[in-house]
C-alpha atoms as a PDB file:
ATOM      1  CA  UNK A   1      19.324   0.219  16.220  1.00  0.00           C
ATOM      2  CA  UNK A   2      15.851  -1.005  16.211  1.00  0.00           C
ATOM      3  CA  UNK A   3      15.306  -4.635  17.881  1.00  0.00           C
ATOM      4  CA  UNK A   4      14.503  -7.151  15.137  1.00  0.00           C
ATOM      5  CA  UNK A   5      12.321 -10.560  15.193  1.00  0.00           C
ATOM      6  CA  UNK A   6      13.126 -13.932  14.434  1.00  0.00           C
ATOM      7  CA  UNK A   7      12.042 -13.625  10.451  1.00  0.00           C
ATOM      8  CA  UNK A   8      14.171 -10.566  10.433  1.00  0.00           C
ATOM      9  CA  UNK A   9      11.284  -7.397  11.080  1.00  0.00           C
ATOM     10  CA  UNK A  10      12.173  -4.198  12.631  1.00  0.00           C
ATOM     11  CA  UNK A  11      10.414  -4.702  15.833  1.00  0.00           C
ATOM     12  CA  UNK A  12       6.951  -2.479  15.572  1.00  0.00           C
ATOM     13  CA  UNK A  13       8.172  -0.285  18.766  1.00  0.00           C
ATOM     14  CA  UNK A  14      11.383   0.468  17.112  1.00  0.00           C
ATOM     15  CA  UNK A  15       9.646   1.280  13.617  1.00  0.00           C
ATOM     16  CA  UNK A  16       7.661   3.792  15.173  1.00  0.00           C
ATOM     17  CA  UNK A  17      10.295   5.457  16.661  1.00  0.00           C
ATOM     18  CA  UNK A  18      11.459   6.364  13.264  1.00  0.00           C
ATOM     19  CA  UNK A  19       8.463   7.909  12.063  1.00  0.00           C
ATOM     20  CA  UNK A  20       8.190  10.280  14.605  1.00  0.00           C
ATOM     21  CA  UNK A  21      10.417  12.358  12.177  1.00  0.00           C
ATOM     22  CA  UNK A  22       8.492  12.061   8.449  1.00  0.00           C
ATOM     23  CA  UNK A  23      11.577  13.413   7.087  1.00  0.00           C
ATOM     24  CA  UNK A  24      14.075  11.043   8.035  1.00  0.00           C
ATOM     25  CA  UNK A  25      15.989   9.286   5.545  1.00  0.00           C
ATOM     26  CA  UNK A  26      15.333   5.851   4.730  1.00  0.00           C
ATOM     27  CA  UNK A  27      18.812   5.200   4.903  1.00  0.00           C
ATOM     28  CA  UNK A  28      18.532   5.332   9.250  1.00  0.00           C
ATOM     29  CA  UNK A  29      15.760   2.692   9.056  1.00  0.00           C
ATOM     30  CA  UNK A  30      17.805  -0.341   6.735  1.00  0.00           C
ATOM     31  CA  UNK A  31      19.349  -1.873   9.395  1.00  0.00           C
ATOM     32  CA  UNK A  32      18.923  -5.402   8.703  1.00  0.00           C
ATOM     33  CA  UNK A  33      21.584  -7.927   8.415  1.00  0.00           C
ATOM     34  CA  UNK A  34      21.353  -9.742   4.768  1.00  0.00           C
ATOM     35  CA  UNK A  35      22.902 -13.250   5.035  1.00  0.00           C
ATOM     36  CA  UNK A  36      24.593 -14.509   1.441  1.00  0.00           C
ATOM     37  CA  UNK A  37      22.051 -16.122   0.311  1.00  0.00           C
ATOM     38  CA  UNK A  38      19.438 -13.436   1.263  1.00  0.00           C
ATOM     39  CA  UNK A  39      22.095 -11.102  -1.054  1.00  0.00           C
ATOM     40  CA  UNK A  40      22.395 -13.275  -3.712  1.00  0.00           C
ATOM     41  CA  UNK A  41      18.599 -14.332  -4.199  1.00  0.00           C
ATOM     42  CA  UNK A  42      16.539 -11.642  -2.913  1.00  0.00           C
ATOM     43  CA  UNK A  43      18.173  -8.461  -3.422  1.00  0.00           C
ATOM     44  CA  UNK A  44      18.116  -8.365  -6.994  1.00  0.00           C
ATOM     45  CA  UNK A  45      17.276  -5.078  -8.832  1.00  0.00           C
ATOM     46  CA  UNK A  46      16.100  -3.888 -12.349  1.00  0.00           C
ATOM     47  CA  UNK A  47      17.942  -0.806 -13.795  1.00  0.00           C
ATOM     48  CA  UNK A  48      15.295   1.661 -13.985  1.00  0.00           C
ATOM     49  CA  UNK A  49      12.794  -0.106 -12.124  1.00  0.00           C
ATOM     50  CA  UNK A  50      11.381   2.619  -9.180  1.00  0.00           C
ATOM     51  CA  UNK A  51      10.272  -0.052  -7.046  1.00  0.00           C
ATOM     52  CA  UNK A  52      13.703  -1.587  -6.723  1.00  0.00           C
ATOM     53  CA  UNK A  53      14.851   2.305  -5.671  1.00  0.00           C
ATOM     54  CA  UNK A  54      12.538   1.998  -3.364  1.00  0.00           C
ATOM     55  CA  UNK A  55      13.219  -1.423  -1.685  1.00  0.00           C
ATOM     56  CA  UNK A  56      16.996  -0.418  -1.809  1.00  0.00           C
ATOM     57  CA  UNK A  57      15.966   2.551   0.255  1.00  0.00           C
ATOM     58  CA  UNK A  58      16.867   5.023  -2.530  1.00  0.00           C
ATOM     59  CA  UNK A  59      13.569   6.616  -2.319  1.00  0.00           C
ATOM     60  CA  UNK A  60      10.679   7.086  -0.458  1.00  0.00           C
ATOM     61  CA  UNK A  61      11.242   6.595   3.073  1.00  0.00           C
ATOM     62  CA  UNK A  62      10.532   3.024   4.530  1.00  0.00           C
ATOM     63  CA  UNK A  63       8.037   2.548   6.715  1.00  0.00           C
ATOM     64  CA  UNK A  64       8.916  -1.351   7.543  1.00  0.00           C
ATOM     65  CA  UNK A  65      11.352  -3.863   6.557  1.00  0.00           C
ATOM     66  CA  UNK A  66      11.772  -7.900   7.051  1.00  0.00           C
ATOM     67  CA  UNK A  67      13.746  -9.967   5.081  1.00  0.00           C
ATOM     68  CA  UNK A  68      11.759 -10.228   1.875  1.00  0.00           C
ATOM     69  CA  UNK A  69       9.678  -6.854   1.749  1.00  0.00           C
ATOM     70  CA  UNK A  70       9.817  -3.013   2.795  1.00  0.00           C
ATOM     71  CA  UNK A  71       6.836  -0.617   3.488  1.00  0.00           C
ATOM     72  CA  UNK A  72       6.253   2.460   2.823  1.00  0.00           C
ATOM     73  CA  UNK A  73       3.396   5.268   2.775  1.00  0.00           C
ATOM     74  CA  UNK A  74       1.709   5.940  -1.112  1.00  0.00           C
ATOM     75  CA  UNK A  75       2.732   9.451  -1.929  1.00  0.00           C
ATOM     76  CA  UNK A  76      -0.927   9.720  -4.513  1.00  0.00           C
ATOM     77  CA  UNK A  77      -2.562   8.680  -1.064  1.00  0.00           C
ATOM     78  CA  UNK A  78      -6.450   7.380  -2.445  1.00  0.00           C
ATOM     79  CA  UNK A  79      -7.115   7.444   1.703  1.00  0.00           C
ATOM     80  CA  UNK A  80      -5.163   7.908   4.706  1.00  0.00           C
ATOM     81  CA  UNK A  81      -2.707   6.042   5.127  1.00  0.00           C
ATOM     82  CA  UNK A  82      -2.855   4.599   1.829  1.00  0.00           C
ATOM     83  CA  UNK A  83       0.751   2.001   1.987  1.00  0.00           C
ATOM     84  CA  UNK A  84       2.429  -0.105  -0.337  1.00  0.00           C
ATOM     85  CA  UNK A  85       4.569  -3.592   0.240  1.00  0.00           C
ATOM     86  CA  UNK A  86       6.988  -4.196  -1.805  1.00  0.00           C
ATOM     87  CA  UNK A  87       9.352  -6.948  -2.268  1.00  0.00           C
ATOM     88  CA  UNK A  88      13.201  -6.481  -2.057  1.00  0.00           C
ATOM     89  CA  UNK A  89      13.912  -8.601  -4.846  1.00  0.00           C
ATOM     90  CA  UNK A  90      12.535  -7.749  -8.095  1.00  0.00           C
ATOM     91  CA  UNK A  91       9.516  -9.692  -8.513  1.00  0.00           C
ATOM     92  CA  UNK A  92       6.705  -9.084 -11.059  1.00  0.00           C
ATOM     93  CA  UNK A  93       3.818 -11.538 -10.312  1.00  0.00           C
ATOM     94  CA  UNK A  94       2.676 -12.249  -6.577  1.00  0.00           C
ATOM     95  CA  UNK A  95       2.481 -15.851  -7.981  1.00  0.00           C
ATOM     96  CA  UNK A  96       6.369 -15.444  -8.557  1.00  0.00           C
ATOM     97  CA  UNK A  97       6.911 -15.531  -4.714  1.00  0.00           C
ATOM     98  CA  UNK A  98       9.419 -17.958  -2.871  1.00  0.00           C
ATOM     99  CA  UNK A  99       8.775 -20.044  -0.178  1.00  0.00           C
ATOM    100  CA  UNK A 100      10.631 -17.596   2.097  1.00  0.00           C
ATOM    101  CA  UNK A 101       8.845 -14.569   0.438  1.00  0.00           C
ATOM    102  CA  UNK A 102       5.369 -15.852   1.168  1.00  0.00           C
ATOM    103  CA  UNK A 103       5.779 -16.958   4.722  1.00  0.00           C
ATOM    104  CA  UNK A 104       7.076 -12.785   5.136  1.00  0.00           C
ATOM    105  CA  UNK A 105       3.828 -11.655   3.191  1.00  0.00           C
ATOM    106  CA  UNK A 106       1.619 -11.489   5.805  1.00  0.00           C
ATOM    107  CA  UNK A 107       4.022 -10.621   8.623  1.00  0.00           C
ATOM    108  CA  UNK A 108       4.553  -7.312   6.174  1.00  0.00           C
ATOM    109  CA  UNK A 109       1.008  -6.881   6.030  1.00  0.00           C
ATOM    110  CA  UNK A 110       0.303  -7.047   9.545  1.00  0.00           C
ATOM    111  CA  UNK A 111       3.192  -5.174  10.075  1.00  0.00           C
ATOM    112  CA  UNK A 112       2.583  -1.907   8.017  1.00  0.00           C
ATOM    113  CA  UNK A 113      -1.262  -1.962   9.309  1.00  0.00           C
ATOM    114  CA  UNK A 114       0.059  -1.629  12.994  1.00  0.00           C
ATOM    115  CA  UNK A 115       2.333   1.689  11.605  1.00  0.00           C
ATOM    116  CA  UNK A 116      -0.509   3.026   9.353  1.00  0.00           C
ATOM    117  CA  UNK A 117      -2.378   2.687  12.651  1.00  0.00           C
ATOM    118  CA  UNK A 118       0.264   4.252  14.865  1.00  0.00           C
ATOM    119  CA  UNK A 119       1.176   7.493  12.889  1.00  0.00           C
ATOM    120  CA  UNK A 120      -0.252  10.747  13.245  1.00  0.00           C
ATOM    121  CA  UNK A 121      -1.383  10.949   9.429  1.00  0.00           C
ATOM    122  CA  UNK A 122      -2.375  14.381   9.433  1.00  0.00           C
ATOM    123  CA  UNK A 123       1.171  15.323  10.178  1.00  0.00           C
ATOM    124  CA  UNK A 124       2.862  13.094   7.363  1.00  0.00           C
ATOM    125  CA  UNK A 125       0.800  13.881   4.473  1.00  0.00           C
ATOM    126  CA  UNK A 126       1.376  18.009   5.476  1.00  0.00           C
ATOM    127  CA  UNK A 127       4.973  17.027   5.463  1.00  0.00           C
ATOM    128  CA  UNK A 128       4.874  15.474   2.130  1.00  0.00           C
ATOM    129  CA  UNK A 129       3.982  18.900   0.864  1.00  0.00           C
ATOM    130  CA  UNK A 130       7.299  20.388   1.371  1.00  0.00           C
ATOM    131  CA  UNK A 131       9.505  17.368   1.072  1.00  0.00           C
ATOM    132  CA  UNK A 132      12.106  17.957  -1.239  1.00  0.00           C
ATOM    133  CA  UNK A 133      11.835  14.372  -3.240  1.00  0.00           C
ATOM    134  CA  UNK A 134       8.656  15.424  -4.165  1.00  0.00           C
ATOM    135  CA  UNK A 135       9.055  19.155  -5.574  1.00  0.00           C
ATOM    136  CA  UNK A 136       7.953  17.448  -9.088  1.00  0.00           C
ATOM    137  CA  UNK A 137       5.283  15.771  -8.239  1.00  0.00           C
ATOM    138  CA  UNK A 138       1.555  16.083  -8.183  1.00  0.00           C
ATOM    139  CA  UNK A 139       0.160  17.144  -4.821  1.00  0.00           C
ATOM    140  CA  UNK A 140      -3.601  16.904  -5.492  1.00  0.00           C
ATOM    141  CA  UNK A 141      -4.207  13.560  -3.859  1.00  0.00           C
ATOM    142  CA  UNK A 142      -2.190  14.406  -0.374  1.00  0.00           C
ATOM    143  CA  UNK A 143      -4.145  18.038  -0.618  1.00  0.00           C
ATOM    144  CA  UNK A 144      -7.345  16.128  -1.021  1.00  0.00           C
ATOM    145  CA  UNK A 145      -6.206  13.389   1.622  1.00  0.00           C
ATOM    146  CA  UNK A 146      -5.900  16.548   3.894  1.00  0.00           C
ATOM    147  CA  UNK A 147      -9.362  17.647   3.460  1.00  0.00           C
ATOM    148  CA  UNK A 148     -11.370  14.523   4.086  1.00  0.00           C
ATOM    149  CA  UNK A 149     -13.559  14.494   7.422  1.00  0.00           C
ATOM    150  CA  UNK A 150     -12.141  11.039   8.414  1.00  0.00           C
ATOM    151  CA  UNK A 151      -8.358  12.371   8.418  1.00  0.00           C
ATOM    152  CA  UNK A 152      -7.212  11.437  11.912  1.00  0.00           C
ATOM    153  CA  UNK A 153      -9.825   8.608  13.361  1.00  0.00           C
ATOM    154  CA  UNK A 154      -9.088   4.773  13.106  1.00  0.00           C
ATOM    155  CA  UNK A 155      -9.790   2.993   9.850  1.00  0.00           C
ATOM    156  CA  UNK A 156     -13.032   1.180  10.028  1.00  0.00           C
ATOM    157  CA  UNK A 157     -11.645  -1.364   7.573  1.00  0.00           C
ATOM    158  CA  UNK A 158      -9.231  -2.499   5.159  1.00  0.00           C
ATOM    159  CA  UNK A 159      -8.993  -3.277   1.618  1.00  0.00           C
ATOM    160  CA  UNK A 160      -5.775  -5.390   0.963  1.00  0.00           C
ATOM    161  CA  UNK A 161      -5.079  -5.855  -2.784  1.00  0.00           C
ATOM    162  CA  UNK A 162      -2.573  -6.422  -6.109  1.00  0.00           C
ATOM    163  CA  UNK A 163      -3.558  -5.430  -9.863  1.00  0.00           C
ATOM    164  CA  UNK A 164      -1.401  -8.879 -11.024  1.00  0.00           C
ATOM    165  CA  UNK A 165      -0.845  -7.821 -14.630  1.00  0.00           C
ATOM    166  CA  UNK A 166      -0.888  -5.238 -16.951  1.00  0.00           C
ATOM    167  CA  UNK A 167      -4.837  -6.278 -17.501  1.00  0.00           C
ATOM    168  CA  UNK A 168      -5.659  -5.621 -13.761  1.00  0.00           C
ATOM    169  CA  UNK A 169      -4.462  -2.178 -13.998  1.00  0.00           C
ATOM    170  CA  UNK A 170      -0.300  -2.919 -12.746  1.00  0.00           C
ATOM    171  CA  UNK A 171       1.426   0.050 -14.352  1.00  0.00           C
ATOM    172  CA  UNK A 172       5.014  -0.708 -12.574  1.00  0.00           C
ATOM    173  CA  UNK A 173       6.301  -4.014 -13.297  1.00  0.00           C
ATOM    174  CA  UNK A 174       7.527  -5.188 -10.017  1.00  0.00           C
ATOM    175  CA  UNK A 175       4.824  -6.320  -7.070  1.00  0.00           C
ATOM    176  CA  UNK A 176       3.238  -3.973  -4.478  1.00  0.00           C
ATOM    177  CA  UNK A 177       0.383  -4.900  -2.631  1.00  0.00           C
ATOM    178  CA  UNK A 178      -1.769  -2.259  -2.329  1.00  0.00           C
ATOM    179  CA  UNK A 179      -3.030  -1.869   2.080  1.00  0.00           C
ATOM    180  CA  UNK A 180      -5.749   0.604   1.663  1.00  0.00           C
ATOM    181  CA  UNK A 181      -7.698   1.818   4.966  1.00  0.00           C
ATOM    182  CA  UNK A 182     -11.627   2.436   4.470  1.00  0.00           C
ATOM    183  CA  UNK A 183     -13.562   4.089   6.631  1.00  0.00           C
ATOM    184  CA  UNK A 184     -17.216   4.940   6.961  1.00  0.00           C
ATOM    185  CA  UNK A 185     -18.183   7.299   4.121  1.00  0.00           C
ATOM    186  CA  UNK A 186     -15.252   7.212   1.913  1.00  0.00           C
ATOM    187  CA  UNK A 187     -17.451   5.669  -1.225  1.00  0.00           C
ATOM    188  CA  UNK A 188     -21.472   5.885  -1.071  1.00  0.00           C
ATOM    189  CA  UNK A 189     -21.635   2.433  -0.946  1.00  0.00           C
ATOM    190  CA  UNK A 190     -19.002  -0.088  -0.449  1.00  0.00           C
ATOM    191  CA  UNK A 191     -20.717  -3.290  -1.093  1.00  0.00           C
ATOM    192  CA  UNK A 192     -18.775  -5.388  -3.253  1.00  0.00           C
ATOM    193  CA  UNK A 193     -15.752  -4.020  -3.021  1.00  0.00           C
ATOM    194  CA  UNK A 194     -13.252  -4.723  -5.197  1.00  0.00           C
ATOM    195  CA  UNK A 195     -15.780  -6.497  -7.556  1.00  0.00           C
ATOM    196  CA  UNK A 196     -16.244  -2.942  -8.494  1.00  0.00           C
ATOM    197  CA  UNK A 197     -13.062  -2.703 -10.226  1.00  0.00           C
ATOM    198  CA  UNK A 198     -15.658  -4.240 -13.268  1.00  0.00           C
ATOM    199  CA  UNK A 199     -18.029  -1.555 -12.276  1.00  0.00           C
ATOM    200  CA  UNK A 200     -21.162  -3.196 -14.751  1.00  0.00           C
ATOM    201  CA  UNK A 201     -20.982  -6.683 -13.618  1.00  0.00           C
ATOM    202  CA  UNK A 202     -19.861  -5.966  -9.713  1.00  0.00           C
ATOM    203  CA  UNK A 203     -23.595  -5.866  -8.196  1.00  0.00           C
ATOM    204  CA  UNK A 204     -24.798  -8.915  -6.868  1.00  0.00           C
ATOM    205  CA  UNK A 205     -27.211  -7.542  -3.377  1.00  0.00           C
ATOM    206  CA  UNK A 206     -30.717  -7.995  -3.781  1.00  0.00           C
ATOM    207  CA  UNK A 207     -31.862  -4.246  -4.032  1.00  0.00           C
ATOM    208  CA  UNK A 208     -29.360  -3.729  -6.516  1.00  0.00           C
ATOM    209  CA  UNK A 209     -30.210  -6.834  -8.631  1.00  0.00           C
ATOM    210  CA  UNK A 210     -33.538  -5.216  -8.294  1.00  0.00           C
ATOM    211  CA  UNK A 211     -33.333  -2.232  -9.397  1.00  0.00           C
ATOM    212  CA  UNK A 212     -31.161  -3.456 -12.427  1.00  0.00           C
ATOM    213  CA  UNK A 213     -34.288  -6.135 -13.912  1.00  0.00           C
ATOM    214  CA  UNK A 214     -36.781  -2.916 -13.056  1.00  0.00           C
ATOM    215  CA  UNK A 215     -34.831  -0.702 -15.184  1.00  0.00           C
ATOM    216  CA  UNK A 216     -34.271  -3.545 -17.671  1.00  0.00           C
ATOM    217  CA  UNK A 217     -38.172  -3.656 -17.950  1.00  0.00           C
ATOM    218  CA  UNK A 218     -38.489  -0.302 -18.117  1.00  0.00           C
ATOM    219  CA  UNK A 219     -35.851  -0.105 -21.430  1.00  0.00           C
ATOM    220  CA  UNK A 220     -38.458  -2.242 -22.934  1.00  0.00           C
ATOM    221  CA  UNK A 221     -41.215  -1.127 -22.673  1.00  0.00           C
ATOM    222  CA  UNK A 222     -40.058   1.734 -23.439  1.00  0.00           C
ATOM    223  CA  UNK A 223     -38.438   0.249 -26.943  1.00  0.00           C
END
């Protein structure tokens, strides 16, 4: 059994351990206590909601676990070691959060960085290829994942995010943040980052700005 913190974590060490195998079930990693209150108020699931499969350890594998949220490695990786955190309880909003829930938020992020960090990537994304969960799913992103030049080195940065409503792009209705690792060269230019989510109005750098008036001239004069 894995050696647990005070707000409940699977120690890092211990967490690691469990990944050596990709395979294993996520059954072998849920060994946290769950007091009654903890079962009574944060364990509640949605029929038919996959997230809640997942926090129950019904599905993908888990990566981490504390009291309030579980980890685990995005299967339509967008880069490696693309991970999602996801409450236990069935939460829609990240606004919807309990006191409890928020002071876990950030342990779970720091937590899943240090495992995205510690896992030989290259080896869990060529064993999502044959695991047998995933024989109906699409395998372009992990084949593409598998091709990129940065597979293997150190992310050079993070982008740490949550489409909060069906008007930021959430297409499951229960809360995962989104821990994506950037590194050098995965976009041709970064700047602005998730501004570019509104891909028109996201430019706000000098040259860019720039460039957008000259071509604005140029329309008219043109006209």
């Amino acid at each position: 059994m894995a050696p647990r913190t005070d707000n409940g974590a699977t120690d890092t060490v211990g967490t690691i351990q469990n990944l050596e195998n990709p395979l294993q079930s996520a059954a072998s990693t849920r060994t946290q206590p769950i007091t009654a209150r903890h079962a009574m108020t944060h364990t509640q699931h949605e029929p038919d909601c996959y997230f809640c499969e997942v926090s129950a350890g019904r599905a993908d594998p888990l990566i981490f676990e504390n009291r309030s949220f579980v980890g685990v490695f995005d299967t339509h990786p967008v880069n490696p070691g693309h991970a999602l955190i996801i409450p236990r309880r069935h939460v829609v909003s990240l606004f919807e959060l309990d006191e409890m829930e928020q002071s876990d938020y950030f342990h779970a992020i720091h937590g899943v960085r240090q495992v995205v960090e510690t896992t030989d990537l290259t080896d869990l994304y060529r064993n999502m290829l044959i695991r047998g969960d995933l024989r109906e799913r699409p395998k372009d992103h992990i084949e593409t994942v598998l091709n990129l030049p940065f597979l293997g080195n150190q992310p050079d940065a993070y982008t740490v995010g949550n489409n909060d409503g069906r008007a930021a792009g959430r297409s499951i209705d229960h809360l995962h943040v989104i821990l994506l690792p950037r590194y050098i060269g995965d976009v041709l230019d970064p700047r602005g980052g998730i501004r570019n989510v509104i891909p028109d109005r996201a430019k706000y750098h000098k040259s860019a700005l720039g460039h957008s008036t000259t071509m604005g001239l140029s329309a008219k004069q043109v006209s």
